[in-house]
Structure formats: C-alpha cells, structure tokens
Protein backbone atom coordinates (compact mmCIF):
# COMPACT_ATOMS: atom_id res chain seq x y z
CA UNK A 1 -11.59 92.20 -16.15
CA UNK A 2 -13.23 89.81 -18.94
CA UNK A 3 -9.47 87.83 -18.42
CA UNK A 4 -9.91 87.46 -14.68
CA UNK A 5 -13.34 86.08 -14.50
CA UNK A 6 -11.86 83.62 -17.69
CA UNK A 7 -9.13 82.52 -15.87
CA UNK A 8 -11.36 82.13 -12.34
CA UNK A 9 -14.32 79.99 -14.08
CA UNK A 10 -11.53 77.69 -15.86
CA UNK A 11 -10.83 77.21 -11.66
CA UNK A 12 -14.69 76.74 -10.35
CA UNK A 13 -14.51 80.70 -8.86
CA UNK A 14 -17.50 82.76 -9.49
CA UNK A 15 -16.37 85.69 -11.88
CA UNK A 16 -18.67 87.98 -10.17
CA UNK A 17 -16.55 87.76 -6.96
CA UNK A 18 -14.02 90.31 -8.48
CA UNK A 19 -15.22 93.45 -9.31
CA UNK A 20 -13.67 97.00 -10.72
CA UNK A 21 -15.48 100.52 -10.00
CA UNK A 22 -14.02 103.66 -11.01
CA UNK A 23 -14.04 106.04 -8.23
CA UNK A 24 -12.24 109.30 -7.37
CA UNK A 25 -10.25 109.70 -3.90
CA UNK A 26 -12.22 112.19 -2.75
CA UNK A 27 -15.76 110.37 -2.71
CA UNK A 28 -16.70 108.98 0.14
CA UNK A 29 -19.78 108.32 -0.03
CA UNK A 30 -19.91 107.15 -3.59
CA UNK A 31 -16.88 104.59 -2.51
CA UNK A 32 -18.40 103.03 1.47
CA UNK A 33 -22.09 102.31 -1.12
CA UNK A 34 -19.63 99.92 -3.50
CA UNK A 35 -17.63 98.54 -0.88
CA UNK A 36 -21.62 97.86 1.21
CA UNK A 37 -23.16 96.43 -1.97
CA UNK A 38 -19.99 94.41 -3.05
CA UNK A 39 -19.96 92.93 0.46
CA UNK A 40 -23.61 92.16 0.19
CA UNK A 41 -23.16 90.23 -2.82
CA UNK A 42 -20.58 88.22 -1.59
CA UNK A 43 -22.50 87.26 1.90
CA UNK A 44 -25.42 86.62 -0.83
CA UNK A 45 -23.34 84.26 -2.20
CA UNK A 46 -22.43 81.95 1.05
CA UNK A 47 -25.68 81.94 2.26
C-alpha cells in the first residue's frame, strides 16, 4: 500500500485516493459503509 501511494505522489496523485479494507464475502453491510465513505472522500476531494 505504502508503495502505491510512493509511486502516485512521485506523479502529483493523492495517496489517499487508493485505499485497502479487509472484508469478508459475506458482509454486506460492513462492505456498502466502505464503499459510501470511500466515495465520500473522493467527492470531498473534487469539490
């Protein structure tokens, strides 16, 4: 993760615009509150 967000600076990207969560298959829930927040953050980000 540390490598990508390296590699991205070095080409003017944000690092926080790539993200990794560890979630099992089986939660929804857990999984559609990442996916809302991560998309929140990245509006956040072209406003």
């Amino acid at each position: 993760m540390q490598a990508a967000q390296t590699l991205m600076a070095e080409r003017g990207i944000d690092g926080s615009r790539v993200k990794m969560a560890a979630i099992c298959s089986v939660c929804a829930e857990p999984f559609t509150r990442q996916v809302r927040g991560f998309t929140e953050s990245l509006a956040a980000m072209e406003a």
